[in-house]
PDB file of N, CA and C in Angstrom:
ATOM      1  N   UNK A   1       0.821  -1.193   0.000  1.00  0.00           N
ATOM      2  CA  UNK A   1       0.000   0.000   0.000  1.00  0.00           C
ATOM      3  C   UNK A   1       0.862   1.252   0.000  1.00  0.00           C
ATOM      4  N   UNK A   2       2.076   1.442   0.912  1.00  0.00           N
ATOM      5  CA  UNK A   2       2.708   2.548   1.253  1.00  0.00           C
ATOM      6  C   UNK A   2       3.227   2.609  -0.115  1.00  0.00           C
ATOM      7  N   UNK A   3       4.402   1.655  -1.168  1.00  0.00           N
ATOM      8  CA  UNK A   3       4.706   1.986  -2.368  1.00  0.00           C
ATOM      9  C   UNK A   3       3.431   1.948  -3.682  1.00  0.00           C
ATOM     10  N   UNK A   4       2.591   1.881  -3.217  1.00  0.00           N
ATOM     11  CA  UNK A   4       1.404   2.412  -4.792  1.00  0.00           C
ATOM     12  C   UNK A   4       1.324   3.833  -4.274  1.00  0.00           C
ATOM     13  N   UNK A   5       1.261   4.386  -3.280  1.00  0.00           N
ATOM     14  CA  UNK A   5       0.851   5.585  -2.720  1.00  0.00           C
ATOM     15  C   UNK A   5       2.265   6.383  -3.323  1.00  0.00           C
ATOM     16  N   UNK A   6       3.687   6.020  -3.331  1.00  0.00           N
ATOM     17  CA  UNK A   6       4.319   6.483  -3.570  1.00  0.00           C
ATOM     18  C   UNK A   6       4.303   6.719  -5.009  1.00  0.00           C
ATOM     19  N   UNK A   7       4.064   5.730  -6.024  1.00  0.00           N
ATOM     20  CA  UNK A   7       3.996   5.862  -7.283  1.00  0.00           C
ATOM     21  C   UNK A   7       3.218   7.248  -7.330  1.00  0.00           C
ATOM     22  N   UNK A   8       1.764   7.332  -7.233  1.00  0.00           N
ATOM     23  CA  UNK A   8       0.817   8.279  -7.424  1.00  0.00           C
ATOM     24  C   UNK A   8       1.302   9.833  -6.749  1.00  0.00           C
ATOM     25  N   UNK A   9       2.239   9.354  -5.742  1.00  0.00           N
ATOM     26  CA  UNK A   9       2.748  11.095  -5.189  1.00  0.00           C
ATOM     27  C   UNK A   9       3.497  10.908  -6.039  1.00  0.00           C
ATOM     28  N   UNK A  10       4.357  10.331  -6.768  1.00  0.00           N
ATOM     29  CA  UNK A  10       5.226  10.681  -7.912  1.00  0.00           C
ATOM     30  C   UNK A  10       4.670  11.348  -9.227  1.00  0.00           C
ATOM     31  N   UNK A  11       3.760  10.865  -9.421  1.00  0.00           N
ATOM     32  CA  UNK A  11       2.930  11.046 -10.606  1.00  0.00           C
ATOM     33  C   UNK A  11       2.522  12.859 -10.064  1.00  0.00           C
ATOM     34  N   UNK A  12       2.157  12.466  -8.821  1.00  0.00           N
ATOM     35  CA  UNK A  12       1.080  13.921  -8.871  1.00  0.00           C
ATOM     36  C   UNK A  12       2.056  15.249  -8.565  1.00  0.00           C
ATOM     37  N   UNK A  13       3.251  14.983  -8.330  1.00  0.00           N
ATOM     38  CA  UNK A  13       4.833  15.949  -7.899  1.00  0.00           C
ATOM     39  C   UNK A  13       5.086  16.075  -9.148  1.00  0.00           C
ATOM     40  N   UNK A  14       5.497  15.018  -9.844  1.00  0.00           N
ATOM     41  CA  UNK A  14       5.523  15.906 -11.404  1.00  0.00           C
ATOM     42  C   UNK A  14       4.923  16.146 -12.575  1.00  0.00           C
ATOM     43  N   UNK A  15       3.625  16.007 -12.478  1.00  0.00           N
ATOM     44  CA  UNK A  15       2.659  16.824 -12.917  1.00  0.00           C
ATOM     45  C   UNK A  15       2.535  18.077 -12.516  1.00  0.00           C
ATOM     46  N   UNK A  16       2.799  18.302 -10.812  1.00  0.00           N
ATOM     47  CA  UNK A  16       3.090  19.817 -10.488  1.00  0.00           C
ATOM     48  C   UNK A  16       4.164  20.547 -10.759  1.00  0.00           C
ATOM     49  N   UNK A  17       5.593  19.887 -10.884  1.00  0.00           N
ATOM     50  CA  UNK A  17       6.314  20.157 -11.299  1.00  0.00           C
ATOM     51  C   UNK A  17       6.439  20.950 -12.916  1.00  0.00           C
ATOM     52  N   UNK A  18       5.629  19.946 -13.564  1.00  0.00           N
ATOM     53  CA  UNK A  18       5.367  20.200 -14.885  1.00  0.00           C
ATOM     54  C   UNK A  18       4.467  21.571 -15.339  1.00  0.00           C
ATOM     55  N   UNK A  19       3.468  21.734 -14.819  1.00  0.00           N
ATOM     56  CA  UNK A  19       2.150  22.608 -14.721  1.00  0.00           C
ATOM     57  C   UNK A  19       3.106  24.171 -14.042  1.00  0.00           C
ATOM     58  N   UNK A  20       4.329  23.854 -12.788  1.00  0.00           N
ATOM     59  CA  UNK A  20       4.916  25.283 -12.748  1.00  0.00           C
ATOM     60  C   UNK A  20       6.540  25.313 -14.067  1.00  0.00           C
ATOM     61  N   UNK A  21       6.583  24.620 -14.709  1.00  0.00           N
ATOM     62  CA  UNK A  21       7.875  24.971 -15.593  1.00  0.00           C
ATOM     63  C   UNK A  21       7.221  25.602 -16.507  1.00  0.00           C
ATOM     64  N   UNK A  22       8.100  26.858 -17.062  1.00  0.00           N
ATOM     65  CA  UNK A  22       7.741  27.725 -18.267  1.00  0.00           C
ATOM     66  C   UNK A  22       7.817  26.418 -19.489  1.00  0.00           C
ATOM     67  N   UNK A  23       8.058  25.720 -19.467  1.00  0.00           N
ATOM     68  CA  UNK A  23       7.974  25.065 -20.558  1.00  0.00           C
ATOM     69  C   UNK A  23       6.210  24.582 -20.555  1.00  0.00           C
ATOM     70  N   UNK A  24       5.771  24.227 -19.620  1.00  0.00           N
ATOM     71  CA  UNK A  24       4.528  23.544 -19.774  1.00  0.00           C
ATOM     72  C   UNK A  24       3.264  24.558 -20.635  1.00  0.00           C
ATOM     73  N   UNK A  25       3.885  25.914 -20.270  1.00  0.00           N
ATOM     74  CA  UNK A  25       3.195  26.476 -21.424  1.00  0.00           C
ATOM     75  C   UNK A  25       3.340  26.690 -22.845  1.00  0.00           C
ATOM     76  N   UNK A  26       4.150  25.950 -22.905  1.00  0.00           N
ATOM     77  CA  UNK A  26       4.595  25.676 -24.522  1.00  0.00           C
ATOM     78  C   UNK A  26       4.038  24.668 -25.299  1.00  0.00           C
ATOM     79  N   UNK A  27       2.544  24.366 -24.791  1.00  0.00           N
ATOM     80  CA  UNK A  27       2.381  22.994 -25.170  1.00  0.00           C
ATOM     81  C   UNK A  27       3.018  21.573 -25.333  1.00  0.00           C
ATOM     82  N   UNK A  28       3.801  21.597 -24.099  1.00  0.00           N
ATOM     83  CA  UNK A  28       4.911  20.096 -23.316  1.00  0.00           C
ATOM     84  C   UNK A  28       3.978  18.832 -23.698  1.00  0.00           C
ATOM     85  N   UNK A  29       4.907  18.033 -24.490  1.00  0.00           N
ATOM     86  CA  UNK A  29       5.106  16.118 -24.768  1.00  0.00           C
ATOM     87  C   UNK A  29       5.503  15.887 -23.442  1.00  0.00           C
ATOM     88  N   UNK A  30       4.749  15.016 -23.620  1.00  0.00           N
ATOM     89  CA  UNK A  30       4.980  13.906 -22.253  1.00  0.00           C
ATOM     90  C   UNK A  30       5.198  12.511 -22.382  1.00  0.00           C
ATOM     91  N   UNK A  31       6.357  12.184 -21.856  1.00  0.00           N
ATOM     92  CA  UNK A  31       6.485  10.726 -22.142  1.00  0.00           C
ATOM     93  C   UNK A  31       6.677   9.792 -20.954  1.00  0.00           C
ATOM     94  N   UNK A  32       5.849   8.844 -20.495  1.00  0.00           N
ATOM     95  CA  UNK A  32       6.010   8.100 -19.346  1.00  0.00           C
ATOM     96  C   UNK A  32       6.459   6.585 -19.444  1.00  0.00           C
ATOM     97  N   UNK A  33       6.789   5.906 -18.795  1.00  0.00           N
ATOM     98  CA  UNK A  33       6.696   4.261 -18.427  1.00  0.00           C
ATOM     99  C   UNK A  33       7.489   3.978 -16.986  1.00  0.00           C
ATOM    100  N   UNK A  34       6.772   2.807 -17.062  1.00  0.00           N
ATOM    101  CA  UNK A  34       7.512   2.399 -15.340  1.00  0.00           C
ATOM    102  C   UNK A  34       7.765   0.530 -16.085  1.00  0.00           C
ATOM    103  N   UNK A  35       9.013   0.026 -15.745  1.00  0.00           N
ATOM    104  CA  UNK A  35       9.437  -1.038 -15.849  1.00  0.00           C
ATOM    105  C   UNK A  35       9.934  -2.174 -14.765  1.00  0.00           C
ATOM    106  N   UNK A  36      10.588  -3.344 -14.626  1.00  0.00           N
ATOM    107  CA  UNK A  36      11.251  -4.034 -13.736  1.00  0.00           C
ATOM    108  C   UNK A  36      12.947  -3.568 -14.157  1.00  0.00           C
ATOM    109  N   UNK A  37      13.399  -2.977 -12.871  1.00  0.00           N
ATOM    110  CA  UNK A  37      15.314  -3.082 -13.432  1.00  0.00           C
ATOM    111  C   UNK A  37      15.568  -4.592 -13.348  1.00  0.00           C
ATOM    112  N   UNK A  38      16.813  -4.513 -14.103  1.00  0.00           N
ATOM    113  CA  UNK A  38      16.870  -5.567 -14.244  1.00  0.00           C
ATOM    114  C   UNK A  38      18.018  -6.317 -12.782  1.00  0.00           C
ATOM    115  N   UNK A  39      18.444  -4.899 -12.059  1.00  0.00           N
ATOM    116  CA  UNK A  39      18.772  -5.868 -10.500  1.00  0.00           C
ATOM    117  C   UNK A  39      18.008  -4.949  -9.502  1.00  0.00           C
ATOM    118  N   UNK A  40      17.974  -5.805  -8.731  1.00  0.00           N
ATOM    119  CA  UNK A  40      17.399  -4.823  -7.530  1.00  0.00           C
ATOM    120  C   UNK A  40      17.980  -3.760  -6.755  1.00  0.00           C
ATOM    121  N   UNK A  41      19.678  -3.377  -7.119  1.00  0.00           N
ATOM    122  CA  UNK A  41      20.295  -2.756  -6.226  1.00  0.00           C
ATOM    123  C   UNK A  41      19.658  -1.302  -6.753  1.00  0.00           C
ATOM    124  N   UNK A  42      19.191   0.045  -5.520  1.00  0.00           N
ATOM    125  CA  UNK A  42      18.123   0.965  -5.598  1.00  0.00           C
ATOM    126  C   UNK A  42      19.559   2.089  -5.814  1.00  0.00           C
ATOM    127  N   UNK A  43      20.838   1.764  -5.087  1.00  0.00           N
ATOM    128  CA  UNK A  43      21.734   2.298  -5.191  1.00  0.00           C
ATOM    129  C   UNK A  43      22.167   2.994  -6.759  1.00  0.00           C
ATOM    130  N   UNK A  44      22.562   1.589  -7.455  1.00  0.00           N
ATOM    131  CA  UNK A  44      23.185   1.647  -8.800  1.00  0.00           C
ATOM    132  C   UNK A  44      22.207   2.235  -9.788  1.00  0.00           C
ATOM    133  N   UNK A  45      20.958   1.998  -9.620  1.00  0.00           N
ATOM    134  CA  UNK A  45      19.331   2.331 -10.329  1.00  0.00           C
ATOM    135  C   UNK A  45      19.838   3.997 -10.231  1.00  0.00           C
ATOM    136  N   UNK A  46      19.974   4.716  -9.234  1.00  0.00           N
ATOM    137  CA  UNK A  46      20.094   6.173  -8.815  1.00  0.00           C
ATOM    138  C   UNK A  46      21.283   6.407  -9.795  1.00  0.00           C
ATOM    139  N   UNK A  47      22.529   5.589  -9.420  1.00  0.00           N
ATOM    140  CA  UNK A  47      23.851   6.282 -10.075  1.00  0.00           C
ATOM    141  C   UNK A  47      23.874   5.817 -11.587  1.00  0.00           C
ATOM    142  N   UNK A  48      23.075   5.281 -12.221  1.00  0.00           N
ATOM    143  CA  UNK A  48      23.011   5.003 -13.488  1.00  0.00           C
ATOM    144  C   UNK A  48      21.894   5.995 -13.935  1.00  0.00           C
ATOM    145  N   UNK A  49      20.849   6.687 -13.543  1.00  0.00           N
ATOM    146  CA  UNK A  49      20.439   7.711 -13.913  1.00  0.00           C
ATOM    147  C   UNK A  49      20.966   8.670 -14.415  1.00  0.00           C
ATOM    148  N   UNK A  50      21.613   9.016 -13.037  1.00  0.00           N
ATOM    149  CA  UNK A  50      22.562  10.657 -13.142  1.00  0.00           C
ATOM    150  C   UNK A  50      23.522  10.407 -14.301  1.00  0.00           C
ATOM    151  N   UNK A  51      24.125   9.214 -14.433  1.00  0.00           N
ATOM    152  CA  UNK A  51      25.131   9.101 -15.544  1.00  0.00           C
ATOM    153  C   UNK A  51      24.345   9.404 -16.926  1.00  0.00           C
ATOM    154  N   UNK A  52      22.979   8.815 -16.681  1.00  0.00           N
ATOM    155  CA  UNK A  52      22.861   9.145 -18.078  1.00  0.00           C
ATOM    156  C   UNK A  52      22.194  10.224 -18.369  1.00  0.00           C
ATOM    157  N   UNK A  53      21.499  10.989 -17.349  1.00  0.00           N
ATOM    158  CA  UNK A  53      21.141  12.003 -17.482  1.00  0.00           C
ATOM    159  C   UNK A  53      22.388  13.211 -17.746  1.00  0.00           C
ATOM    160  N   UNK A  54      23.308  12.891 -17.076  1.00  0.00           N
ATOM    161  CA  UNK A  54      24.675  13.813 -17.222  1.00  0.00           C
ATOM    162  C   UNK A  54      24.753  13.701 -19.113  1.00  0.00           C
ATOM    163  N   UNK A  55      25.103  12.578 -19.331  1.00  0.00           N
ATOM    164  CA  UNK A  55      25.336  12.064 -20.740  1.00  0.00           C
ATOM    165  C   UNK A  55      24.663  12.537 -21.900  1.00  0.00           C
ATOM    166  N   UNK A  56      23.436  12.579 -21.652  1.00  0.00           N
ATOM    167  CA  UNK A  56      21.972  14.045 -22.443  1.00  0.00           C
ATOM    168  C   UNK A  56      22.325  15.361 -22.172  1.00  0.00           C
ATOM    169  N   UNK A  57      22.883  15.596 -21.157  1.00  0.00           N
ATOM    170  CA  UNK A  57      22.756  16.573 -21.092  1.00  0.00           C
ATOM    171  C   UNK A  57      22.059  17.670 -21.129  1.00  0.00           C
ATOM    172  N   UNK A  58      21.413  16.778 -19.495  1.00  0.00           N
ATOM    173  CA  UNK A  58      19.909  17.371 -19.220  1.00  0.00           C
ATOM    174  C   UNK A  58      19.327  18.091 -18.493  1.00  0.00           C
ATOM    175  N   UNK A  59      20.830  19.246 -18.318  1.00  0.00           N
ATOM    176  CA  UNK A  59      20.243  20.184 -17.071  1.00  0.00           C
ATOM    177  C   UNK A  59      20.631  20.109 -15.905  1.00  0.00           C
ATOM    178  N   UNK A  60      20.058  20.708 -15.130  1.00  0.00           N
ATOM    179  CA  UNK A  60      20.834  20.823 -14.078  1.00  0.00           C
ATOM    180  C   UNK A  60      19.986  19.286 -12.785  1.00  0.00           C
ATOM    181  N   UNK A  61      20.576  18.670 -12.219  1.00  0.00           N
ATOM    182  CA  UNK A  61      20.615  17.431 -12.046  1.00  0.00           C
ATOM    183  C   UNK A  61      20.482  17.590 -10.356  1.00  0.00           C
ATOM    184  N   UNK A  62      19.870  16.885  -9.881  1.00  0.00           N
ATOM    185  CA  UNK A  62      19.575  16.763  -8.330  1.00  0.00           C
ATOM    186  C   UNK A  62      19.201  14.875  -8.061  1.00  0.00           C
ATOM    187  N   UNK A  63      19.870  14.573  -7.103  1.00  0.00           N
ATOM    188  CA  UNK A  63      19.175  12.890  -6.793  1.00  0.00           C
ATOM    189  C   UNK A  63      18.955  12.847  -5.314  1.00  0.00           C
ATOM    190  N   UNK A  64      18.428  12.185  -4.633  1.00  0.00           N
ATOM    191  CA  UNK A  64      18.120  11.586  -3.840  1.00  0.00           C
ATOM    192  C   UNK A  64      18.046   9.947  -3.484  1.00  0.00           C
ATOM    193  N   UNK A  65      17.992   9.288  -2.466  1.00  0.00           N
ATOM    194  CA  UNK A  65      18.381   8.018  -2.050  1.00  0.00           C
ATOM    195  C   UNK A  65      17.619   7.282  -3.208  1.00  0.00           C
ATOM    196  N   UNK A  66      16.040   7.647  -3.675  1.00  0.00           N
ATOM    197  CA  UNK A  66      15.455   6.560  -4.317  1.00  0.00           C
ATOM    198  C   UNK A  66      15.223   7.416  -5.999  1.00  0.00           C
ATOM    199  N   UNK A  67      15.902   8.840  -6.368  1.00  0.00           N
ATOM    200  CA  UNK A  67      15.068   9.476  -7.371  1.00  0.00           C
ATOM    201  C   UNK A  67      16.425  10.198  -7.870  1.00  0.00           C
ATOM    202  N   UNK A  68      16.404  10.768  -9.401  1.00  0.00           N
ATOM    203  CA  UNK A  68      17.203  11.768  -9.965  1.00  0.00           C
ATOM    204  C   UNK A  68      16.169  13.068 -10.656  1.00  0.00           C
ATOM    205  N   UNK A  69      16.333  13.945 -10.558  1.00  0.00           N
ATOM    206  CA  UNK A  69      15.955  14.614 -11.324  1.00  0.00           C
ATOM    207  C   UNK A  69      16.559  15.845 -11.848  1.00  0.00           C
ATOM    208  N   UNK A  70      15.934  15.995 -13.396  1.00  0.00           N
ATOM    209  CA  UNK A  70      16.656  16.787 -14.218  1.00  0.00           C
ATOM    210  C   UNK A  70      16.132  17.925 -14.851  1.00  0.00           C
ATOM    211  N   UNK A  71      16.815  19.054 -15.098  1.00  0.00           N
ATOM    212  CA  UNK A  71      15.684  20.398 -15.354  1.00  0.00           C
ATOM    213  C   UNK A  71      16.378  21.092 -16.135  1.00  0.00           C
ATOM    214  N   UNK A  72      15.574  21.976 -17.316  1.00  0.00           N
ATOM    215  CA  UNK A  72      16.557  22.533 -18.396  1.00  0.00           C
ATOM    216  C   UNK A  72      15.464  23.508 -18.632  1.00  0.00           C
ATOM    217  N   UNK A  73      15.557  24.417 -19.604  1.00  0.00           N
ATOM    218  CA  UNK A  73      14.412  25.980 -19.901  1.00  0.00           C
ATOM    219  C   UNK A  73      13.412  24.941 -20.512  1.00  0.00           C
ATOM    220  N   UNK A  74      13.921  23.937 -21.470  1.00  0.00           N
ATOM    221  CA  UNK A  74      12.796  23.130 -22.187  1.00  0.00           C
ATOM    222  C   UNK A  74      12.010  21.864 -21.624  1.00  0.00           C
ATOM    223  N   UNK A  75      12.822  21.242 -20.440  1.00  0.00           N
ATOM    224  CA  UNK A  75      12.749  19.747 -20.367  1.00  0.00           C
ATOM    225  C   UNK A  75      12.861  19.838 -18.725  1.00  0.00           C
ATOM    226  N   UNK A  76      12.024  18.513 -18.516  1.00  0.00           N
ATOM    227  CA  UNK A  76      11.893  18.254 -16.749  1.00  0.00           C
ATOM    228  C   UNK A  76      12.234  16.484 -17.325  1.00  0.00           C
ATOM    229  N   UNK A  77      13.140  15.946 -16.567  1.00  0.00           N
ATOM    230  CA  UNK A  77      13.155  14.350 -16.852  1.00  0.00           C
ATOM    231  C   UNK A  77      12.990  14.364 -14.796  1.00  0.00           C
ATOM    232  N   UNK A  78      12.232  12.898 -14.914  1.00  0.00           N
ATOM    233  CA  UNK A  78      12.191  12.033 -13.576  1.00  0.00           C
ATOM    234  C   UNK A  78      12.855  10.645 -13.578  1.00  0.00           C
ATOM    235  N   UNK A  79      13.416  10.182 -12.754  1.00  0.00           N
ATOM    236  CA  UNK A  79      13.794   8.858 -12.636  1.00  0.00           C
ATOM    237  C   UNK A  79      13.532   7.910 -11.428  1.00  0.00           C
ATOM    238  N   UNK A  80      12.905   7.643 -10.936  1.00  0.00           N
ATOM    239  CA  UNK A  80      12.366   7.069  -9.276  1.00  0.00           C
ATOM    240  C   UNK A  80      12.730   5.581  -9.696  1.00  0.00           C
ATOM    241  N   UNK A  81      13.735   5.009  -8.793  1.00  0.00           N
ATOM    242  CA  UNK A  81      14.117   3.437  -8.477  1.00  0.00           C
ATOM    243  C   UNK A  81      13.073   3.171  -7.037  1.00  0.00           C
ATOM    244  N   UNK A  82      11.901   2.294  -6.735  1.00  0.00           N
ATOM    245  CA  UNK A  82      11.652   2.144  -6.203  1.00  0.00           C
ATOM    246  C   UNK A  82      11.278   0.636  -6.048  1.00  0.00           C
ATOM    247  N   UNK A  83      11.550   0.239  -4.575  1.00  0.00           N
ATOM    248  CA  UNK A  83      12.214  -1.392  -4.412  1.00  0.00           C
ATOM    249  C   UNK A  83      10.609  -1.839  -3.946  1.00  0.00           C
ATOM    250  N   UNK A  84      10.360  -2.892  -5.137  1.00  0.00           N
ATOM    251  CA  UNK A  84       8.944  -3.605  -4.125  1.00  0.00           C
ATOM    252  C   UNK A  84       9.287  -5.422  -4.476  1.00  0.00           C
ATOM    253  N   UNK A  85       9.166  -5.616  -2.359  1.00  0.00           N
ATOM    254  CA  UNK A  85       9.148  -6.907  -2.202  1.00  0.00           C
ATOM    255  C   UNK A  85      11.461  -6.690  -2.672  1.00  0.00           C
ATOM    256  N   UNK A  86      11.656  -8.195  -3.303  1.00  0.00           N
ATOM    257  CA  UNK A  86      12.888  -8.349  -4.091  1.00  0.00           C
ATOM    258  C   UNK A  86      12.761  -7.501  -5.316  1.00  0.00           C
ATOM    259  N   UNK A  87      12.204  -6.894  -5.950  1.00  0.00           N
ATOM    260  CA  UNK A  87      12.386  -6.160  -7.104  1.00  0.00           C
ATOM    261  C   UNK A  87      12.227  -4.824  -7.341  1.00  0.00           C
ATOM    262  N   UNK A  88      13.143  -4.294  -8.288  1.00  0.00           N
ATOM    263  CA  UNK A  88      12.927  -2.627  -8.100  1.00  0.00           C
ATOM    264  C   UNK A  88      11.950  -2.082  -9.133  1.00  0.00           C
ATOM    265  N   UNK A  89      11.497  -1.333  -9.148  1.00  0.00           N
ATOM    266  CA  UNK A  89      10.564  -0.714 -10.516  1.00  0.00           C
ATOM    267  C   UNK A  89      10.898   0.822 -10.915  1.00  0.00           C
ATOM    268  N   UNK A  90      11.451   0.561 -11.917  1.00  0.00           N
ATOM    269  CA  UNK A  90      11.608   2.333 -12.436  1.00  0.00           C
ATOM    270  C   UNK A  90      10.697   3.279 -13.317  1.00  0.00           C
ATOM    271  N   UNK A  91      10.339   4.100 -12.552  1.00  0.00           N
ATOM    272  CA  UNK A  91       9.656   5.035 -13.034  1.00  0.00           C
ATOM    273  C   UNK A  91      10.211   6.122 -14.301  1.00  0.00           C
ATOM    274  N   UNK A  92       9.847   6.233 -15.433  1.00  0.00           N
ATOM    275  CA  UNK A  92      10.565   7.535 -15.870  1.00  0.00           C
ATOM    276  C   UNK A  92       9.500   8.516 -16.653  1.00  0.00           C
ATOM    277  N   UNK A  93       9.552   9.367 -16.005  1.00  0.00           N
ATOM    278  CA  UNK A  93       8.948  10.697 -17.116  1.00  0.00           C
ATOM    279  C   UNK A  93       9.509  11.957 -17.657  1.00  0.00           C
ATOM    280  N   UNK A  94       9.296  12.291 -18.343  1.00  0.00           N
ATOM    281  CA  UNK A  94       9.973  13.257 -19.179  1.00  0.00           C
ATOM    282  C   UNK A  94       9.416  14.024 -19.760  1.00  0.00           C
ATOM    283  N   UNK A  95       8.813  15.507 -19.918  1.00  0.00           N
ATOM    284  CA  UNK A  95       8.452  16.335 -20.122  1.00  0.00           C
ATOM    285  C   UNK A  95       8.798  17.660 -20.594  1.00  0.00           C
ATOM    286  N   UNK A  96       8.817  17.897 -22.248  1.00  0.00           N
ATOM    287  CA  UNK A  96       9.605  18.871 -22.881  1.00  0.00           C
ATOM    288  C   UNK A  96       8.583  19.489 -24.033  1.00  0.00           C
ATOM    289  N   UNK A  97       8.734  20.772 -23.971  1.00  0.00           N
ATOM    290  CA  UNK A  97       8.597  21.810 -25.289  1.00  0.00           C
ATOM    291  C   UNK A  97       9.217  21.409 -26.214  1.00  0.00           C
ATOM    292  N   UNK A  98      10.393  20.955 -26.501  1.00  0.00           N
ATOM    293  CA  UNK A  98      11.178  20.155 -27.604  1.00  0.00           C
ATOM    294  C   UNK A  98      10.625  18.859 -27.932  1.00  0.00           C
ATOM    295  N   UNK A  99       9.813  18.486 -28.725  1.00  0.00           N
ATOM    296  CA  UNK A  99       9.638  17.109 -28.657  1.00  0.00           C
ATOM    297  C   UNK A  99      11.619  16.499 -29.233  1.00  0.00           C
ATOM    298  N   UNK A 100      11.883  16.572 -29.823  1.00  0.00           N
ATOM    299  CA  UNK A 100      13.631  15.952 -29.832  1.00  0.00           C
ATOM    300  C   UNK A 100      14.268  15.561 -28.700  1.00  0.00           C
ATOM    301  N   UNK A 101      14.398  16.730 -27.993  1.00  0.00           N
ATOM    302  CA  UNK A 101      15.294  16.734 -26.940  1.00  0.00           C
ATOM    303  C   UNK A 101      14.485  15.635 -25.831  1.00  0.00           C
ATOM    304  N   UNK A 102      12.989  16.190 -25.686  1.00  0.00           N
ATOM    305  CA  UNK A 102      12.275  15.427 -24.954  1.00  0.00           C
ATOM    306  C   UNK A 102      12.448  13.576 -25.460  1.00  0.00           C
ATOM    307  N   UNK A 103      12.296  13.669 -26.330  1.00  0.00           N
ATOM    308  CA  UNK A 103      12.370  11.991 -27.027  1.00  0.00           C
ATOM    309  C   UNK A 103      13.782  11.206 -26.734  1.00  0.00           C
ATOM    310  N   UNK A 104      14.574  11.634 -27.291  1.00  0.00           N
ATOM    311  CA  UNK A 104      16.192  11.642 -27.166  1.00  0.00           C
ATOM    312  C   UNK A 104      15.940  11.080 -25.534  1.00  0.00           C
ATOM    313  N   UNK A 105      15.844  12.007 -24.544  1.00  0.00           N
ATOM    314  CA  UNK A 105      16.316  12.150 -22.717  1.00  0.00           C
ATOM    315  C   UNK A 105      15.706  10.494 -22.686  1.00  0.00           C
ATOM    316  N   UNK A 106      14.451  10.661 -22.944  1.00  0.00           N
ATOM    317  CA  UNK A 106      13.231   9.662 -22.640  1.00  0.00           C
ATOM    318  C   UNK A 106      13.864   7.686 -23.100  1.00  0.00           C
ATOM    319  N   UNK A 107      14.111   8.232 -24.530  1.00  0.00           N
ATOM    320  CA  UNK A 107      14.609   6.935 -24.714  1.00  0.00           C
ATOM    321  C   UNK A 107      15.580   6.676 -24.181  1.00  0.00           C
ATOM    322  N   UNK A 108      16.672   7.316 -24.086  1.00  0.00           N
ATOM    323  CA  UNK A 108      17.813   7.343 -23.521  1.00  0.00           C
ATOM    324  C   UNK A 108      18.100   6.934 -21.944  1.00  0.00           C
ATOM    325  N   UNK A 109      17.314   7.207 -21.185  1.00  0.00           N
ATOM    326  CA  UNK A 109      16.850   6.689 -19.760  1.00  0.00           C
ATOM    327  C   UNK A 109      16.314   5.643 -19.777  1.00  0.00           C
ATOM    328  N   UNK A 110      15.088   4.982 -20.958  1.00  0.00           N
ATOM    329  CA  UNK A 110      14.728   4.051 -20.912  1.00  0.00           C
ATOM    330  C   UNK A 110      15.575   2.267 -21.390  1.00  0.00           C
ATOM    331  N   UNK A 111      16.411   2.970 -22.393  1.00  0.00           N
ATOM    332  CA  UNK A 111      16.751   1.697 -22.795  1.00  0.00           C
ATOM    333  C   UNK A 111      18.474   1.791 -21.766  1.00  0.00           C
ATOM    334  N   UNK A 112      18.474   2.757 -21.140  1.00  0.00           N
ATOM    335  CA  UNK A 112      19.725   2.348 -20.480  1.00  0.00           C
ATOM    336  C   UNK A 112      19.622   1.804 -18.960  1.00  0.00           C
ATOM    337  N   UNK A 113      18.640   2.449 -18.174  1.00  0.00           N
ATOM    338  CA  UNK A 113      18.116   1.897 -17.176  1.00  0.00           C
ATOM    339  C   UNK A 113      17.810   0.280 -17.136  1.00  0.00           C
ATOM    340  N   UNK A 114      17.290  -0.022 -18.523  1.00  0.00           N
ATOM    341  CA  UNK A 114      17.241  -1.472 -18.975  1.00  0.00           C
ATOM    342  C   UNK A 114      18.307  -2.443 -18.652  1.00  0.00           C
ATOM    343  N   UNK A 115      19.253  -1.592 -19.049  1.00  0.00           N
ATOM    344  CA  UNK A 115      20.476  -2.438 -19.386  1.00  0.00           C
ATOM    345  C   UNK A 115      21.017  -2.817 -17.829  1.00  0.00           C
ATOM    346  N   UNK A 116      21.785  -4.297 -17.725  1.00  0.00           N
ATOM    347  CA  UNK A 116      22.568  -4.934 -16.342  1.00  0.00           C
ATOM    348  C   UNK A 116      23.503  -4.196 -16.334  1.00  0.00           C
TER     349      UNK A 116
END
């Protein structure tokens, strides 16, 4: 119960997040999914974000124990590693006035987060 509750404050933090960036009045793409990592460590999930968010070059970058996040004039990316039971589940959203840049961050988090 406590991690579905967390998903949905995730969801509803950056939707607010989104709704105050000057970009959201630019008519902002939105791109979401939540997956299984493929290990459970919540650690490496975090430091493989920032790497690849560094790697896009996506702004200015903040993480926390279970989350990264990334912020630019055009683009908001999210990354939440969150551990349920033995397995972790990653959240990612991404939200840009650029659809490119936005697409690019999005896939780019997605198929690397993928990766062992």
């Amino acid at each position: 119960m406590f991690r579905s509750i967390t998903i949905r404050q995730l969801f509803l933090v950056s939707i607010l997040m989104i709704g105050a960036s000057p970009c959201a009045w630019a008519a902002p793409n939105l791109w979401w999914d939540h997956f299984e990592a493929p290990t459970p460590d919540q650690g490496q999930c975090v430091k493989q974000a920032v790497s690849l968010m560094t790697a896009q070059q996506a702004g200015q970058i903040t993480s926390s124990a279970d989350s990264v996040r990334a912020w630019s004039e055009k683009t908001v990316g999210v990354a939440e590693c969150i551990p349920f039971g033995d397995k972790l589940v990653i959240a990612v959203l991404v939200s840009s006035s650029d659809v490119d840049a936005g697409s690019a961050l999005f896939n780019a988090l997605k198929a690397g987060m993928m990766k062992k």
